[in-house]
Protein backbone atom coordinates (compact mmCIF):
# COMPACT_ATOMS: atom_id res chain seq x y z
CA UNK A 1 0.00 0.00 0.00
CA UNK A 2 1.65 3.51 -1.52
CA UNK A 3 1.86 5.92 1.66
CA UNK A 4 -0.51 8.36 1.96
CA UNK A 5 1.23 12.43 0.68
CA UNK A 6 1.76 14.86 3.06
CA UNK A 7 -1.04 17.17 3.99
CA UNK A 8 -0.89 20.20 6.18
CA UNK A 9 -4.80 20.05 6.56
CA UNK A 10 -4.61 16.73 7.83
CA UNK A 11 -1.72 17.54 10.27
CA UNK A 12 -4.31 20.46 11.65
CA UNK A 13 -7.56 18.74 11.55
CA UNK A 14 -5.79 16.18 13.66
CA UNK A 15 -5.06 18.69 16.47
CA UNK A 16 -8.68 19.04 15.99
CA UNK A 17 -9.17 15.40 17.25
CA UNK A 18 -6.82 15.58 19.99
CA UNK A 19 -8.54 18.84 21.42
CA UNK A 20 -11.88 16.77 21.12
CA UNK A 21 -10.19 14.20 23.31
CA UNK A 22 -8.93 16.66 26.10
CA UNK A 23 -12.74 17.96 26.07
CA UNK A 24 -14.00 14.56 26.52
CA UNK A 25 -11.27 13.89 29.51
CA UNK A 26 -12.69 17.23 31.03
CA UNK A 27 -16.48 16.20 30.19
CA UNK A 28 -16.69 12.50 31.07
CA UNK A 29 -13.45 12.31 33.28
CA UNK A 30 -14.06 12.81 36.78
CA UNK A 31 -10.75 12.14 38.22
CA UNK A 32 -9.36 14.24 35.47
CA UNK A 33 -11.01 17.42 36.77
CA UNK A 34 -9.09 17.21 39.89
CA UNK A 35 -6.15 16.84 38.16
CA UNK A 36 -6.37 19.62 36.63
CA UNK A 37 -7.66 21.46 39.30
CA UNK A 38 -4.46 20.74 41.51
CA UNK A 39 -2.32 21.39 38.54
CA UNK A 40 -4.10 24.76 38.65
CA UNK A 41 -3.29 24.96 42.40
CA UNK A 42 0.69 23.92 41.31
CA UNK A 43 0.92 26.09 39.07
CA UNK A 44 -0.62 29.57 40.99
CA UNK A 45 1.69 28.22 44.31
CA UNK A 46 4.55 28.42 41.46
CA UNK A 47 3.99 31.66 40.72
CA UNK A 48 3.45 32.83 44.32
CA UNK A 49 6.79 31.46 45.43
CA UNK A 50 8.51 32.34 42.52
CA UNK A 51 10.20 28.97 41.85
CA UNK A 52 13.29 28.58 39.42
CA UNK A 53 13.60 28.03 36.09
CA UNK A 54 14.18 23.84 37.01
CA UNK A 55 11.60 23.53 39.29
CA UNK A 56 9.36 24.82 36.85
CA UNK A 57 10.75 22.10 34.30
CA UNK A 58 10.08 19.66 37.02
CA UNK A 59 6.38 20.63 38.22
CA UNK A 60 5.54 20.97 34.64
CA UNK A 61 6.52 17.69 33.66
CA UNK A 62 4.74 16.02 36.31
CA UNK A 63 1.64 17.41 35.38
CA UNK A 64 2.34 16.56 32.03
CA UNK A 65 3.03 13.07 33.32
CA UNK A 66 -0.26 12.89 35.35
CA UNK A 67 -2.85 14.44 32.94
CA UNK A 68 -1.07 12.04 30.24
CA UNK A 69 -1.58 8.62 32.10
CA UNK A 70 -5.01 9.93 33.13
CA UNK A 71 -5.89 10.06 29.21
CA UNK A 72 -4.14 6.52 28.58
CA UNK A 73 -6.01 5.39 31.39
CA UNK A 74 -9.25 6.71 30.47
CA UNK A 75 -8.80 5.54 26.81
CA UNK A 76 -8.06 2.46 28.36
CA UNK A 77 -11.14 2.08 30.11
CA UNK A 78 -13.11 2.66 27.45
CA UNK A 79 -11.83 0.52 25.01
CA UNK A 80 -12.36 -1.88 27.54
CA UNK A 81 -15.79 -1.40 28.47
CA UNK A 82 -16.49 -1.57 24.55
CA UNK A 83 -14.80 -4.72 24.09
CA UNK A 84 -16.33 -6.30 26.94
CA UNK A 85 -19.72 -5.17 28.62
CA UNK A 86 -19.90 -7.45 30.87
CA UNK A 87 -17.69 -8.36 34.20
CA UNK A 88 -14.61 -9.96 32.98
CA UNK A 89 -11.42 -11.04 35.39
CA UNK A 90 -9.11 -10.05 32.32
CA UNK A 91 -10.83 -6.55 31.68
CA UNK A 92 -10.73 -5.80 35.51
CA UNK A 93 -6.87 -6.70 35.71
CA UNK A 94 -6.31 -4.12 32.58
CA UNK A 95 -8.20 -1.52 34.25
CA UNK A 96 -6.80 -2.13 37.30
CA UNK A 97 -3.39 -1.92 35.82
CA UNK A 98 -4.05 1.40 34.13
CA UNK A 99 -5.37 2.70 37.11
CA UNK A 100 -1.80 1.68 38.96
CA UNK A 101 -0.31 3.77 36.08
CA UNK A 102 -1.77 6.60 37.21
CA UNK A 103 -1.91 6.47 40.85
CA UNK A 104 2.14 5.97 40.82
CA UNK A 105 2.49 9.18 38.49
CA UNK A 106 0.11 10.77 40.36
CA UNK A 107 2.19 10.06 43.74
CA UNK A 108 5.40 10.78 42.07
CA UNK A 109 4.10 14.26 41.03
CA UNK A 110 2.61 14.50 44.89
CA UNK A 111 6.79 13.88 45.61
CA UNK A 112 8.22 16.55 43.15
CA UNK A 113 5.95 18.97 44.61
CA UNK A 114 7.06 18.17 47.98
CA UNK A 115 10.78 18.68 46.96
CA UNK A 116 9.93 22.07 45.44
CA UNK A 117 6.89 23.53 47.45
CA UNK A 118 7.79 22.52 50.87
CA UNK A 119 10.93 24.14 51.63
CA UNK A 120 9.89 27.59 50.14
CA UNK A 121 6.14 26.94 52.42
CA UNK A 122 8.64 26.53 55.41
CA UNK A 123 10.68 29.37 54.90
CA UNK A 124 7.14 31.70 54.17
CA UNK A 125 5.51 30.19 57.27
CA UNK A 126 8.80 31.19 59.33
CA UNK A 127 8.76 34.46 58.25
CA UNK A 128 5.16 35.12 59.41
């Protein structure tokens, strides 16, 4: 099969389906609302403390890392739940497993904003 030419308007309407996707993660995706919600949180305590240029690197990439596993996960789930309706041992271990995948990125994130918040909230709180 000849592969398919190069098309710009291809390239953009497929940001088009990847913005649908991060409006369905919002829409459908409880768990991804609070994710986003404490990134929000990260983010404004980033400014407030005025953190370097490397913790930024680092707090941004673990919400990268979060919200990204949380779309895996969810895309997981649903693929899942399409493929097999019913209660299935197999189907519980994959979502279980995806699930995993997120809790441990959402923990490490939890970490690196322990290692950056915490001993700027210290200093602040002595200061008071």
């Amino acid at each position: 099969m000849p592969k398919e030419k190069f098309s710009i308007t291809k390239r953009l309407r497929s940001f088009g389906y990847a913005f649908n996707g991060l409006k369905i993660l919002i829409r459908e995706e409880h768990n991804a609302r609070i994710h986003l919600i404490t990134a929000v949180v990260a983010i404004t305590a980033g400014f407030c403390l005025h953190i370097s240029a490397l913790e930024w690197i680092a707090i941004v990439f673990a919400i990268g890392f979060v919200i990204t596993l949380e779309i895996i996960n969810s895309a997981i789930e649903n693929i899942a739940d399409f493929v097999s309706p019913e209660k299935h041992d197999t189907i519980k271990k994959i979502k279980d497993l995806a699930a995993a995948g997120v809790l441990i990125s959402s923990i490490t994130a939890l970490i690196i904003g322990l290692i950056v918040f915490l001993p700027k909230i210290l200093v602040y709180l002595s200061l008071i």
